[in-house]
Protein backbone atom coordinates (compact mmCIF):
# COMPACT_ATOMS: atom_id res chain seq x y z
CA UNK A 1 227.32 191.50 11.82
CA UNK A 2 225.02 192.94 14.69
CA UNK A 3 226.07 192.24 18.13
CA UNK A 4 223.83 189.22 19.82
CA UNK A 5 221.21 190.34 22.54
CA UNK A 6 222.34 189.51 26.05
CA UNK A 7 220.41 187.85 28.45
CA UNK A 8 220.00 189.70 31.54
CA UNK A 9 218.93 187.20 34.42
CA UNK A 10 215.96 187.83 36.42
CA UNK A 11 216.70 189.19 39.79
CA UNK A 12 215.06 188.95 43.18
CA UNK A 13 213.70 193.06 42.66
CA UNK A 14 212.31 191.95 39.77
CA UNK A 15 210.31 189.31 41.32
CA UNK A 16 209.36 191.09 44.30
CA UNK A 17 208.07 193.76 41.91
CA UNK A 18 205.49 191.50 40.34
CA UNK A 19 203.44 191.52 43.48
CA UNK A 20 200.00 191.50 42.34
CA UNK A 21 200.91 191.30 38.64
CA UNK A 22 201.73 189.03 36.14
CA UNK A 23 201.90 185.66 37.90
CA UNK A 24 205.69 184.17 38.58
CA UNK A 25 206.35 180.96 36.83
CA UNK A 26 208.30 178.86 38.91
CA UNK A 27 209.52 175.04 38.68
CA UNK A 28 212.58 172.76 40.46
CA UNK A 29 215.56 171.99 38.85
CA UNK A 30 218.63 169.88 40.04
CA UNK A 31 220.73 168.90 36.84
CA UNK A 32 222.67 171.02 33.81
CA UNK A 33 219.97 168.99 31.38
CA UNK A 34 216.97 169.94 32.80
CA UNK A 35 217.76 173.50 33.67
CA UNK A 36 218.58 174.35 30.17
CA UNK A 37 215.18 173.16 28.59
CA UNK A 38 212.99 174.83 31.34
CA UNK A 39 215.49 178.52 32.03
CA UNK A 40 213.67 180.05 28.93
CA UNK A 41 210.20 179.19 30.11
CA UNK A 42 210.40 180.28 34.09
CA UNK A 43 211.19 182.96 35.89
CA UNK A 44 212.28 181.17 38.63
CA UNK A 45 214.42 178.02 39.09
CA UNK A 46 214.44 176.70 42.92
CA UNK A 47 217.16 174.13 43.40
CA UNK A 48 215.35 172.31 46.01
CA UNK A 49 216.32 169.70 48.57
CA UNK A 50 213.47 167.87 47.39
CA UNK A 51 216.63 166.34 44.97
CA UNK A 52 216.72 164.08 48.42
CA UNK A 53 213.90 162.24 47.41
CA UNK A 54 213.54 162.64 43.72
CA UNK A 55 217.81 162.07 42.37
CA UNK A 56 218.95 160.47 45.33
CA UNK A 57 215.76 158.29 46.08
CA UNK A 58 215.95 159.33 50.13
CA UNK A 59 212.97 158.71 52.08
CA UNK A 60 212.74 162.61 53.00
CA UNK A 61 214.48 165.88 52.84
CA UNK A 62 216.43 165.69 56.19
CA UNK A 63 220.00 163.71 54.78
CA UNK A 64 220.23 166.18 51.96
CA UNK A 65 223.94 167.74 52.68
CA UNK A 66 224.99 172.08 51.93
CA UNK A 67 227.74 170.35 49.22
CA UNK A 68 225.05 168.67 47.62
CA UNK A 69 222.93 171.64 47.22
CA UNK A 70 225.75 173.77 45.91
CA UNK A 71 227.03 170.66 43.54
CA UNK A 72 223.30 171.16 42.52
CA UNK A 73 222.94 174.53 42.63
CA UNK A 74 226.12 175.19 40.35
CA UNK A 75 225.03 172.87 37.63
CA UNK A 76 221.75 175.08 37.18
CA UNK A 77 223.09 178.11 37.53
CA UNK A 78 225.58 177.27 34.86
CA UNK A 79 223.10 175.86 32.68
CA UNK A 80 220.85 178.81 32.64
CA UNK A 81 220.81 182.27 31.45
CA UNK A 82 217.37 183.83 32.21
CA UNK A 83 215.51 182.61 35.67
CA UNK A 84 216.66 183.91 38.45
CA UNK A 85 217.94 180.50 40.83
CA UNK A 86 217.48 180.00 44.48
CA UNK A 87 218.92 176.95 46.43
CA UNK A 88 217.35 175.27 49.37
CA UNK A 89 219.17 175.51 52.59
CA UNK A 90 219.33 171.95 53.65
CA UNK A 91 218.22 170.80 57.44
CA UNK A 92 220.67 171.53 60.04
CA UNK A 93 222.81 174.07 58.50
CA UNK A 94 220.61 177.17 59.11
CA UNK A 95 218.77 176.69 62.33
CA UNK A 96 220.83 177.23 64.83
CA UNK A 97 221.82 180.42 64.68
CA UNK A 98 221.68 183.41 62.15
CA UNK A 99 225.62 183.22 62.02
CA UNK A 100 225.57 179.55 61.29
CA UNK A 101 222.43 180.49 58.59
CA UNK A 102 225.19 183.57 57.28
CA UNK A 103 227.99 181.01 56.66
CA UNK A 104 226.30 178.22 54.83
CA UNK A 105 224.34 180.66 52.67
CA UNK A 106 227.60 182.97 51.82
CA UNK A 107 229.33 179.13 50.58
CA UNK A 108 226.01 179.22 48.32
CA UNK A 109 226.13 182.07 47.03
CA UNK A 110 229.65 182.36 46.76
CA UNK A 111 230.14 178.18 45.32
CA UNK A 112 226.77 178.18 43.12
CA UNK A 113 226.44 181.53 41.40
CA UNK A 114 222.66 181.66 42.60
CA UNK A 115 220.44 185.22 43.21
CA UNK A 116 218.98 183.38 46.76
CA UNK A 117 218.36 180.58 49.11
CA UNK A 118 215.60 179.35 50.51
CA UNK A 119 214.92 178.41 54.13
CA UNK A 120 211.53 177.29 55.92
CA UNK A 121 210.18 178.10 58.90
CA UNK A 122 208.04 181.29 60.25
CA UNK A 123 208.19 183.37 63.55
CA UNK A 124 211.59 181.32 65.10
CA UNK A 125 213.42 182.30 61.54
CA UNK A 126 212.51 186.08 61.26
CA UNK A 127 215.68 187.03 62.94
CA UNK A 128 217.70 184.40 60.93
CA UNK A 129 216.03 186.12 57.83
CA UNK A 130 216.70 189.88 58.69
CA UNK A 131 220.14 188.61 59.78
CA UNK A 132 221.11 187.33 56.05
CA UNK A 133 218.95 189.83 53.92
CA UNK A 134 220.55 192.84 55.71
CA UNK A 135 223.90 191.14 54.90
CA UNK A 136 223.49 191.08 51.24
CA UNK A 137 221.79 187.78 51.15
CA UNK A 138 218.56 187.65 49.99
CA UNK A 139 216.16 184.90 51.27
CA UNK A 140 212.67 183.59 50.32
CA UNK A 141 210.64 182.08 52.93
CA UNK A 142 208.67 178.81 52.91
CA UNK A 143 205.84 178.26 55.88
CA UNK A 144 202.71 176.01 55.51
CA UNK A 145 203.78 172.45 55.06
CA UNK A 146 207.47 172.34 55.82
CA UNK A 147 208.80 169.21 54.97
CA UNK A 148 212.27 169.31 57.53
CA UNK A 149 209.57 169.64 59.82
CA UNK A 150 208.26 166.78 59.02
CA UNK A 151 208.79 164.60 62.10
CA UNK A 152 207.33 167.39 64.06
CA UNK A 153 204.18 168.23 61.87
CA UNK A 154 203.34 164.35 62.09
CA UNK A 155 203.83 163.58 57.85
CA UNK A 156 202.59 165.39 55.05
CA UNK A 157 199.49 166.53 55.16
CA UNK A 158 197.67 169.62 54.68
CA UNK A 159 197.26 172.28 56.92
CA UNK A 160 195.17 175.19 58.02
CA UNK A 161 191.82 173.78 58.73
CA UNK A 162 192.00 174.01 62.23
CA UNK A 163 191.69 178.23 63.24
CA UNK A 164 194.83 178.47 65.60
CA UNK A 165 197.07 176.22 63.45
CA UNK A 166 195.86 179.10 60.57
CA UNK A 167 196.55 182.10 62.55
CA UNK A 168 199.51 180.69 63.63
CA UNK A 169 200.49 180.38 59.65
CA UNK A 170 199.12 183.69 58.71
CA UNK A 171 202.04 185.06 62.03
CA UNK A 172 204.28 182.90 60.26
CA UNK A 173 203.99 184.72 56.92
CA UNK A 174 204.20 187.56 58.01
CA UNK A 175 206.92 187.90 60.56
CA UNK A 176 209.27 186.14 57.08
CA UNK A 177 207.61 188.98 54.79
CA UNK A 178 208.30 191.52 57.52
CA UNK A 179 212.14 190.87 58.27
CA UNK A 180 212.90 190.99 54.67
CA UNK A 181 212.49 188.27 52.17
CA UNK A 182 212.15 188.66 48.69
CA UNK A 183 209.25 186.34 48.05
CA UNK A 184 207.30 183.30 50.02
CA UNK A 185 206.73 179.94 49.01
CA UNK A 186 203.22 178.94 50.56
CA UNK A 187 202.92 174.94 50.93
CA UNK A 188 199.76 172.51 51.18
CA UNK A 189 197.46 174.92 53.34
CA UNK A 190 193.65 175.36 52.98
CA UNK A 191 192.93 177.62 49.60
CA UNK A 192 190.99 180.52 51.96
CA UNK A 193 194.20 180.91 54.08
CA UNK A 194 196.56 180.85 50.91
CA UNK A 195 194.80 183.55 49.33
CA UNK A 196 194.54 185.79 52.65
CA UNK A 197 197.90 185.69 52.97
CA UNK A 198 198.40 186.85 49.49
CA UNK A 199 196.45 189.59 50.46
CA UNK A 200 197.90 190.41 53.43
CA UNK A 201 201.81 190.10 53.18
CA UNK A 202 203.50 192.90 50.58
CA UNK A 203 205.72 190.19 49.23
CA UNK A 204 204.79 187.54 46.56
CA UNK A 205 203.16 184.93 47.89
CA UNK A 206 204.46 181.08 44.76
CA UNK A 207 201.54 178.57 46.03
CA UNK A 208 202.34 174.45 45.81
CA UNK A 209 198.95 173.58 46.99
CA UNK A 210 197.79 177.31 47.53
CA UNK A 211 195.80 178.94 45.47
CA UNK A 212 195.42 180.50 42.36
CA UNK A 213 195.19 183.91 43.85
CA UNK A 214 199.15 183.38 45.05
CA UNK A 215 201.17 185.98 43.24
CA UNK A 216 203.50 182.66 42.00
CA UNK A 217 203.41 179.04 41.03
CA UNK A 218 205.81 175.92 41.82
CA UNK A 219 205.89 172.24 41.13
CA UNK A 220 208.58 169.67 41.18
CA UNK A 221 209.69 169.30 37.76
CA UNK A 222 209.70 165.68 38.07
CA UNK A 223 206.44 165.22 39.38
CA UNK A 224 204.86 167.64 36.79
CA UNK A 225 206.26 165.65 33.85
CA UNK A 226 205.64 162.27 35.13
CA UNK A 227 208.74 160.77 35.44
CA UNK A 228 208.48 160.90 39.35
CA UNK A 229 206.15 157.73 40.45
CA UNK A 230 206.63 157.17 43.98
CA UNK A 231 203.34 159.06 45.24
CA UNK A 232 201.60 161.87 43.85
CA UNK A 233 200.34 165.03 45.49
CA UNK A 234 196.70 166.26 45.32
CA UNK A 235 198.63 169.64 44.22
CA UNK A 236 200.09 168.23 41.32
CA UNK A 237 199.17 168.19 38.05
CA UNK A 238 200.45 165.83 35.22
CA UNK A 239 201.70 167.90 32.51
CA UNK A 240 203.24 165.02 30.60
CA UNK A 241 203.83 160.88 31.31
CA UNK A 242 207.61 160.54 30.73
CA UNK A 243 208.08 157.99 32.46
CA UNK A 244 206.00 155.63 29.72
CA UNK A 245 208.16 157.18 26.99
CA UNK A 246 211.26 156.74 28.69
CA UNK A 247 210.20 152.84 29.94
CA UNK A 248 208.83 152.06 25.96
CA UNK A 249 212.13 153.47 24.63
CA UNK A 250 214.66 151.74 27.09
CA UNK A 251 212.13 148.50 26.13
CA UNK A 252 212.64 149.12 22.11
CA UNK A 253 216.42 149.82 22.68
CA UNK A 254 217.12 146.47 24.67
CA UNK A 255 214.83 144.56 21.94
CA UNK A 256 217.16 145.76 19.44
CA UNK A 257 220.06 144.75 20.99
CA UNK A 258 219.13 141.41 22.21
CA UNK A 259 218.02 140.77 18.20
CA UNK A 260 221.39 142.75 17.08
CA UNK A 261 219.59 144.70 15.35
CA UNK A 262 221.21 147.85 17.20
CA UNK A 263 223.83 148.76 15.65
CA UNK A 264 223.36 149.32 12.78
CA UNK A 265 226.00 149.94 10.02
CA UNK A 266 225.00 153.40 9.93
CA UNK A 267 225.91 153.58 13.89
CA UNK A 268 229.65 151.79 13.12
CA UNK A 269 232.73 153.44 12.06
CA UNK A 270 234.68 152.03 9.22
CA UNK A 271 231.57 149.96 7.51
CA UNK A 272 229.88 151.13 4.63
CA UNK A 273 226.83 150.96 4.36
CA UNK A 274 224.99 148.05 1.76
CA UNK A 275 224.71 150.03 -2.14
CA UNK A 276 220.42 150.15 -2.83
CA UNK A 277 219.81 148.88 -6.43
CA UNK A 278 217.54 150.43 -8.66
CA UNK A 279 215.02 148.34 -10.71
């Protein structure tokens, strides 16, 4: 009997090495289920705190808790074999100080299993990010639309078309890219400034309403298969309309059982089932 092939998981080298090459495949994931149908078709899995909104049905990011994300986090990594997983820091456990960043992502790491985390911001979290990467921990950025900044940035919206609110994003990327992280997540800025900062920064650069020229792509899972209803970004694209499926099979199901037609005697124990006669 030949010995099976082992999986060996991509790592955060790995991805950094595909700067400029083969585009990275990346989408969310938050449960066991939906980790193991997607691990064999990314190369990335981000645990995000979008789970807030999208499992947990909050209005925003900001009450998404660290034990959440690593509850999260742990499922997925368990779950998968191939893409390399990073977890979202979660709002307030990271800003306000490097050491405070260092603790809550070591009780990732450590609690989850996962290759990274994730934290946004640009020039104010350079030092957090050189802090954490030259302590083992490595870190992908996220600037552009950062949704725990939400409150400040005025809602979501896209941003870059005014020239100092884009230079101040192009400082953003890269002072992150500078002080060490693996990879940067670019979020709902104008396509131009997207693709000069892919250009520009020596890390990959995974667009969610970038450009195609980003080094990497992301969606929400749930929003790319349809099953996520509440709004729509213009950055997403339907891959699939789940949510019909699952609403015309939950509608079939409670049909059946209203008529009592479900179960069946093929779904019962101990009843067997009615002998067919032959004509």
């Amino acid at each position: 009997m030949s010995a099976s092939k082992s999986i060996t998981r991509v790592s955060t080298p790995d991805l950094r090495a595909r700067k400029g090459g083969e585009p990275i495949v990346c989408l969310t994931a938050y449960t066991a289920p939906m980790a193991r149908l997607l691990d064999q078709h990314v190369d990335l899995l981000l645990v995000g705190d979008s789970l807030g909104m999208v499992v947990y049905g909050l209005d925003s990011t900001l009450p998404v808790s660290l034990d959440m994300m690593i509850a999260h986090g742990a499922a997925v990594v368990r779950a998968s074999e191939q893409a390399c997983v990073v977890v979202d820091l979660p709002f307030g456990c990271y800003q306000e100080s490097p050491q405070a960043a260092f603790r809550a992502s070591a009780r990732v790491m450590q609690e989850t299993g996962a290759q990274a985390v994730k934290l946004e911001g640009g020039l104010e979290m350079a030092e957090t990010v050189a802090f954490l990467t030259a302590r083992g921990i490595p870190v992908m950025g996220h600037v552009g639309l950062t949704p725990q900044s939400v409150n400040t940035l005025g809602g979501y919206k896209a941003l870059g078309r005014d020239p100092a609110v884009a230079e101040r994003i192009v400082a953003d990327a890269r002072a992150i890219a500078e002080a060490g992280a693996f990879s940067l997540v670019l979020e709902a800025i104008m396509e131009p400034l997207a693709r000069r900062i892919t250009e520009e920064v020596a890390v990959p650069t995974i667009g969610i309403g970038g450009s195609p020229a980003c080094d990497g792509q992301v969606l929400v899972t749930d929003d790319m298969l349809g099953l996520f209803g509440q709004f729509q970004p213009k950055f997403v694209k339907r891959y699939a309309e789940l949510a019909d499926t699952v609403t015309q099979a939950v509608a079939s199901y409670a049909a059946e059982v209203r008529a009592r037609s479900f179960p069946g005697p093929e779904h019962c124990f101990g009843v067997k089932k009615p002998a067919t006669t032959s004509a």
